[in-house]
Protein backbone atom coordinates (compact mmCIF):
# COMPACT_ATOMS: atom_id res chain seq x y z
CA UNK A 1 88.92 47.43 71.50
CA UNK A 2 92.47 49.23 71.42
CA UNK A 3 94.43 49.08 67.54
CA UNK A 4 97.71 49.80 68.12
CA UNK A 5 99.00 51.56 64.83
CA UNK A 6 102.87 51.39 63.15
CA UNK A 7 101.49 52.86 59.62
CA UNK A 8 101.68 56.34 58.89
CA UNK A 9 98.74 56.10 56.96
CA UNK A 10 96.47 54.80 59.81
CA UNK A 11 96.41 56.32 63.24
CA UNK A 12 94.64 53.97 65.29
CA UNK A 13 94.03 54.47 69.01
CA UNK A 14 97.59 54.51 69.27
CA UNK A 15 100.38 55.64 67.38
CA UNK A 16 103.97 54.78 67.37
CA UNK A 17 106.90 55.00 64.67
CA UNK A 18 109.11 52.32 64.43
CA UNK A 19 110.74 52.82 60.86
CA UNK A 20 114.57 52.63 60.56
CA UNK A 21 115.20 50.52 63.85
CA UNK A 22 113.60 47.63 65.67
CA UNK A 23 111.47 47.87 68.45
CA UNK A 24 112.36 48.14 71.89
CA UNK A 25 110.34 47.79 75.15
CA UNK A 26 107.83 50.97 74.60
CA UNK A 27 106.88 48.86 72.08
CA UNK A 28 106.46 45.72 73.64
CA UNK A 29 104.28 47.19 75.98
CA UNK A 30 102.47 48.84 73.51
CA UNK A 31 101.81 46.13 71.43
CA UNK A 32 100.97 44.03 74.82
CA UNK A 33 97.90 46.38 75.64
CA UNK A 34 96.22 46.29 72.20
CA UNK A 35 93.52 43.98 70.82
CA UNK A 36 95.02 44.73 67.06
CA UNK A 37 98.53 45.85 65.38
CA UNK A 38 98.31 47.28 62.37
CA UNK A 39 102.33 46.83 60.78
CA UNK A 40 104.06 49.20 58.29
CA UNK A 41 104.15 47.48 54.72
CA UNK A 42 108.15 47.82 55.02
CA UNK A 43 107.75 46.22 58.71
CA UNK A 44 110.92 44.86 60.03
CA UNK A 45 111.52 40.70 60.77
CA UNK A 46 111.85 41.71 64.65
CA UNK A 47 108.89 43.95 64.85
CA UNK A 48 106.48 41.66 63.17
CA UNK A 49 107.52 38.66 65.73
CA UNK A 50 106.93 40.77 68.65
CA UNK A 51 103.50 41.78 67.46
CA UNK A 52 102.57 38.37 65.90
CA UNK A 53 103.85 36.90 69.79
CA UNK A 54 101.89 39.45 71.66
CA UNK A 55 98.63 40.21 70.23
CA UNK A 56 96.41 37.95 69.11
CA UNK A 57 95.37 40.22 65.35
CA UNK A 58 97.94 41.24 63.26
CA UNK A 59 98.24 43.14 60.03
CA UNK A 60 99.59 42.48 57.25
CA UNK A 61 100.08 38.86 57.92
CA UNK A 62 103.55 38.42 56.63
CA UNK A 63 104.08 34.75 58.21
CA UNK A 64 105.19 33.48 54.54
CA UNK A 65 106.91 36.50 53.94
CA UNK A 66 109.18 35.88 56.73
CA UNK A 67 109.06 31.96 57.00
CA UNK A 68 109.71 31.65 53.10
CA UNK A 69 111.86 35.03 52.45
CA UNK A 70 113.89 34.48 49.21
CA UNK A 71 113.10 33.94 45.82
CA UNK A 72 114.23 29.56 46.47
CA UNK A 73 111.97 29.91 49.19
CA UNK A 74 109.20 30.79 47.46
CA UNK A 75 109.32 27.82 45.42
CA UNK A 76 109.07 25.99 48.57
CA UNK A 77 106.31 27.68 49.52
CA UNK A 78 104.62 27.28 45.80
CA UNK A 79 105.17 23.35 46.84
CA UNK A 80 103.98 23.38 50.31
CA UNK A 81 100.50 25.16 49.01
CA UNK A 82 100.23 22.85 46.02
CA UNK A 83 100.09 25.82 43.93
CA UNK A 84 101.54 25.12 39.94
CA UNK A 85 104.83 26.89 38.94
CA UNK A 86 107.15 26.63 36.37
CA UNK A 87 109.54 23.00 37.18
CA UNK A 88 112.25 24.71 39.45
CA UNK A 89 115.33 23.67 40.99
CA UNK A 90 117.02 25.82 43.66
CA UNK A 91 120.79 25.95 45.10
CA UNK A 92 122.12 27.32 47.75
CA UNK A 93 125.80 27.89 46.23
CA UNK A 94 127.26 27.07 43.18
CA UNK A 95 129.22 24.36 44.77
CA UNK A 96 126.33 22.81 45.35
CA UNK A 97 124.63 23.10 41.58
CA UNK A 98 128.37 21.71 40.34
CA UNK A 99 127.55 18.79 42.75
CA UNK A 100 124.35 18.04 41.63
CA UNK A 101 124.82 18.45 38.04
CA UNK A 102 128.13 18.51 37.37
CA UNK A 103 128.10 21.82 35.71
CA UNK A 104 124.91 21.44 33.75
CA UNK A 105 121.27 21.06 34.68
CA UNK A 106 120.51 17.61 33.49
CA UNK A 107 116.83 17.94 35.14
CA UNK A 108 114.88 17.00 32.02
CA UNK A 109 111.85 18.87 33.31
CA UNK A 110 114.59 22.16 33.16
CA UNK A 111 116.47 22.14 29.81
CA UNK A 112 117.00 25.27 27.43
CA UNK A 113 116.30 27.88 27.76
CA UNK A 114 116.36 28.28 31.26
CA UNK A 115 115.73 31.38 33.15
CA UNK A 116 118.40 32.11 35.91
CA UNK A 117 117.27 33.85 39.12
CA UNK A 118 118.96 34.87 42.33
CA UNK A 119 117.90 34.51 46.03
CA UNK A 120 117.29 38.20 45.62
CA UNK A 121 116.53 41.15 44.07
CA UNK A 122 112.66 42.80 42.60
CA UNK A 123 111.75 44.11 39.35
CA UNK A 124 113.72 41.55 37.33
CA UNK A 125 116.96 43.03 38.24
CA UNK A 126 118.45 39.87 38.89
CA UNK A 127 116.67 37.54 36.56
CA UNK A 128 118.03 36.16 33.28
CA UNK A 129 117.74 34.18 30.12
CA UNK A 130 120.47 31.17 29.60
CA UNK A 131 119.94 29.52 26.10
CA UNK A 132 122.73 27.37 26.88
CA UNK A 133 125.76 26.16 28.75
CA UNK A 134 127.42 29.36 27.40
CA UNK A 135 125.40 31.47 29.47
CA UNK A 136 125.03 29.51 32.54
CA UNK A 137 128.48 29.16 32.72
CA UNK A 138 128.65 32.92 32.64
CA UNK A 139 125.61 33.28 34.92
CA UNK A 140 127.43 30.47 37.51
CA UNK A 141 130.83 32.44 37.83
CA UNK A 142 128.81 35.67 38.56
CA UNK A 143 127.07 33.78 41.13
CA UNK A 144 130.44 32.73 42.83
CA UNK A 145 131.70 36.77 42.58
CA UNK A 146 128.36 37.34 44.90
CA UNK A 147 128.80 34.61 46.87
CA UNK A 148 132.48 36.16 48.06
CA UNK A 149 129.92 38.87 49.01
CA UNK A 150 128.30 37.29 51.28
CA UNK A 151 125.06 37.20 48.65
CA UNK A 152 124.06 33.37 48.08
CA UNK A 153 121.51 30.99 46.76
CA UNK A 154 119.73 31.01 43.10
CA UNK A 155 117.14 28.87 41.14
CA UNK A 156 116.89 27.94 37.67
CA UNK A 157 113.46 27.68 36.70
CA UNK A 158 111.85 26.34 33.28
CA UNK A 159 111.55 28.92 30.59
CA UNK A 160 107.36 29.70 29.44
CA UNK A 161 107.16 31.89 26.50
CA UNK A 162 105.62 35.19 28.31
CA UNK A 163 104.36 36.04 24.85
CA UNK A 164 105.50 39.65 26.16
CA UNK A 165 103.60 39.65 29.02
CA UNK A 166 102.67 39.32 32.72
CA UNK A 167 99.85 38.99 34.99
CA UNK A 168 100.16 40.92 38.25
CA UNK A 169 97.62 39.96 41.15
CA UNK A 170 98.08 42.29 44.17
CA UNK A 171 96.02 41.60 47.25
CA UNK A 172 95.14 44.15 49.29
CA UNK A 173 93.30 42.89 52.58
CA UNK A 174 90.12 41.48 51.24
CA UNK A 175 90.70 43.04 47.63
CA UNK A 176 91.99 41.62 44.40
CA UNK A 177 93.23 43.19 41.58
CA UNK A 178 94.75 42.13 38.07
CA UNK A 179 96.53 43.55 35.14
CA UNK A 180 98.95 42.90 32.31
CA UNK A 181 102.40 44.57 32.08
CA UNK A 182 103.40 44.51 28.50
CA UNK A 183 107.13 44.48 27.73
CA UNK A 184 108.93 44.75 24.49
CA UNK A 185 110.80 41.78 25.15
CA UNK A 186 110.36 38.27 23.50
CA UNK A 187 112.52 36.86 26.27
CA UNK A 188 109.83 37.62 28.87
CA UNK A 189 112.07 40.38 30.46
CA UNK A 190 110.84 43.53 30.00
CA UNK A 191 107.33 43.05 31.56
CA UNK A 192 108.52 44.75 34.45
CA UNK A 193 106.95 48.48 34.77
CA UNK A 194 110.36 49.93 35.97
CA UNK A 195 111.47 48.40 32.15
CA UNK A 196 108.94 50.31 30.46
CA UNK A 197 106.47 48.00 30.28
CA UNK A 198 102.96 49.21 29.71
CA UNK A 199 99.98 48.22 31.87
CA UNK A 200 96.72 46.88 30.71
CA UNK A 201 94.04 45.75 33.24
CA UNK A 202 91.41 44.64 30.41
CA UNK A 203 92.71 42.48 27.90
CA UNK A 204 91.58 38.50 28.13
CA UNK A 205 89.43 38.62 31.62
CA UNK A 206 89.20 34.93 31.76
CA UNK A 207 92.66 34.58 32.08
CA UNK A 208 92.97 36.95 34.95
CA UNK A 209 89.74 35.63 36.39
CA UNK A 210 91.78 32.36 36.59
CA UNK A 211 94.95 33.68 37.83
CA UNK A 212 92.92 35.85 40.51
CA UNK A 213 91.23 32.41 41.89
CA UNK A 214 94.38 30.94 41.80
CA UNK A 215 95.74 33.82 44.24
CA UNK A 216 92.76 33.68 46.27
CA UNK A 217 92.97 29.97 46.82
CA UNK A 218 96.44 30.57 47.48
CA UNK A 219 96.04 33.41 50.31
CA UNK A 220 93.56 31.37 52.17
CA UNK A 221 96.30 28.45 52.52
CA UNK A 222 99.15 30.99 53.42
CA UNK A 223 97.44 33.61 54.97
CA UNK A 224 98.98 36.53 52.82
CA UNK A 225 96.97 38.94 52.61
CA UNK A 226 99.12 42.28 51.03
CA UNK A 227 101.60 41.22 48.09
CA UNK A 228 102.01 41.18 44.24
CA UNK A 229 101.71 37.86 42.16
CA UNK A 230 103.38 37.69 39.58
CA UNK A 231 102.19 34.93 37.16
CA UNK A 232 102.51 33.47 33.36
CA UNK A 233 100.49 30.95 31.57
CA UNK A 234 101.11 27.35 30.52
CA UNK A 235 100.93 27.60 26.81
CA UNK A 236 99.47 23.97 27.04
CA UNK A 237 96.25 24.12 28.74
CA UNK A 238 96.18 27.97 29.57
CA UNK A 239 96.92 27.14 33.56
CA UNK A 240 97.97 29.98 35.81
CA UNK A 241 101.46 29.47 36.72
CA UNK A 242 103.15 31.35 40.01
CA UNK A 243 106.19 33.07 39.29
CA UNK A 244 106.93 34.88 42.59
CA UNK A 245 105.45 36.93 45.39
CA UNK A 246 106.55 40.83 45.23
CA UNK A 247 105.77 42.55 49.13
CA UNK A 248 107.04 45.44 48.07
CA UNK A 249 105.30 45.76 44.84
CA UNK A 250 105.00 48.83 42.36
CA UNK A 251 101.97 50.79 41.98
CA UNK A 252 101.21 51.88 38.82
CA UNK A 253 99.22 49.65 38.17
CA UNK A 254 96.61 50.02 40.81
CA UNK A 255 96.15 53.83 39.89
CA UNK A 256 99.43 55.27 41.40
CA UNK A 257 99.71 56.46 45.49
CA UNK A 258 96.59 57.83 44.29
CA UNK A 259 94.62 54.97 44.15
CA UNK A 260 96.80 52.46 46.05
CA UNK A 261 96.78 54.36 49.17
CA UNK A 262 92.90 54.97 49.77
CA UNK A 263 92.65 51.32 49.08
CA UNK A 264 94.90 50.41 51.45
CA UNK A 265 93.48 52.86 54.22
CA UNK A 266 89.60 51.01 53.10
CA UNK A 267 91.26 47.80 53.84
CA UNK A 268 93.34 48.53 57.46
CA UNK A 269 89.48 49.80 58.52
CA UNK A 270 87.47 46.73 56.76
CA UNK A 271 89.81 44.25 58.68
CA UNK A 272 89.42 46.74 62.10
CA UNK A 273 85.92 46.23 61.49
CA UNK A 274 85.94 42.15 61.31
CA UNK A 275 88.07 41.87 64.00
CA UNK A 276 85.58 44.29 66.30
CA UNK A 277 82.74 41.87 65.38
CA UNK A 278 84.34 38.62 66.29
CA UNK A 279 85.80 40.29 69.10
């Protein structure tokens, strides 16, 4: 068996760099002669098609990633693989949200407070709090100043008391892991680690036990098998609720490059293994 390698971290039988341009026909051949393709976490759109239509085992499996690739798609995906989220409407422009609602979210399920995210964007950089028309209206006009960008598409989603906290589930291959990041922020908006946010993997188990079943149950429908989940609780009946899906996802929390990157090396060699015993 031949495992054709893009990932510095994992040589393979072969090889190849591919970072900061897309692949041309070296590559194609390459990828052609292999039994198995191991992909670069930061692996471009173009790459990953000509592996995933050439060789019959790929990793990462990024087919959501790619087939659902902004934050509105994601909710589409949350909907496709029944999984529960906050209510969430999405828009492709603002002319289309003052079409819809006539300037307001009259969605009962939405309300205020709302929290306002764009298509884009990681770490809560582009997320916000509206507690009323106010704010939206603020949040709408910004959206039109990206949208002469180029940069369109946002969702307002229902607002769930974070109680000044997060639940991060990264899978890794086969592996699961789970822990808090606790913010400073009431509003839910400093749980991000890059906002000083503490992590905590030990506080109330059962509730990442939950949210880690949830993820698992959720990877086996979509195939992902290397992201970040980001999730918050229903304050009614304690349910795990998916926020978003983070592929490029921060590392702190798993013990730094330290202890991300042995894991991840353990994980590109369990899945070499499975694939040379179903071979």
């Amino acid at each position: 068996m031949k495992v054709l390698s893009f990932h510095p971290l994992y040589e393979g039988d072969d090889y190849r760099i591919c970072a900061g341009r897309d692949p041309g026909p070296e590559e194609l051949a390459a990828i052609r002669a292999a039994d198995a393709v191991v992909l670069p976490q930061a692996c471009r759109e173009r790459l990953y098609r000509m592996a995933r239509e050439n060789c019959a085992h790929v990793f990462p499996n990024y087919d959501a990633r790619f087939r659902y690739p902004r934050k509105p798609d994601q909710i589409r995906l949350f909907r496709d693989a029944g999984a529960d989220h906050p209510p969430a409407e999405t828009f492709e422009s603002v002319a289309e949200f003052r079409t819809r609602h006539n300037g307001a979210p009259d969605d009962p399920a939405i309300g205020y407070p709302l929290v306002f995210k764009f298509a884009w964007g990681g770490e809560g950089e582009t997320v916000f709090l509206a507690d009323g028309p106010e704010r939206l209206a603020e949040l709408t006009a910004l959206a039109e100043a990206y949208e002469e960008t180029g940069q369109t598409g946002f969702l307002l989603q229902t607002f769930v008391p974070p109680g000044d906290r997060a639940l991060r589930v990264a899978v890794i291959g086969a592996t699961f892991r789970s822990y808090w990041r606790v913010g400073s922020s009431s509003a839910g908006f400093g749980s991000g680690v890059r906002g000083g946010a503490r992590i905590d993997p030990d506080a109330d188990p059962h509730l990442q036990a939950r949210a880690v079943e949830e993820a698992k149950r959720f990877c086996r429908a979509t195939g992902i098998d290397l992201a970040g989940f980001d999730f918050l609780f229903d304050p009614a009946d304690g349910r795990p609720l998916f926020l978003e899906i983070n592929y490029f996802f921060g590392r702190r929390g798993l013990g730094g490059a330290e202890g991300y990157y042995p894991l991840l090396l353990a994980e590109i060699e369990s899945w070499v293994r499975r694939i040379k015993r179903i071979g």
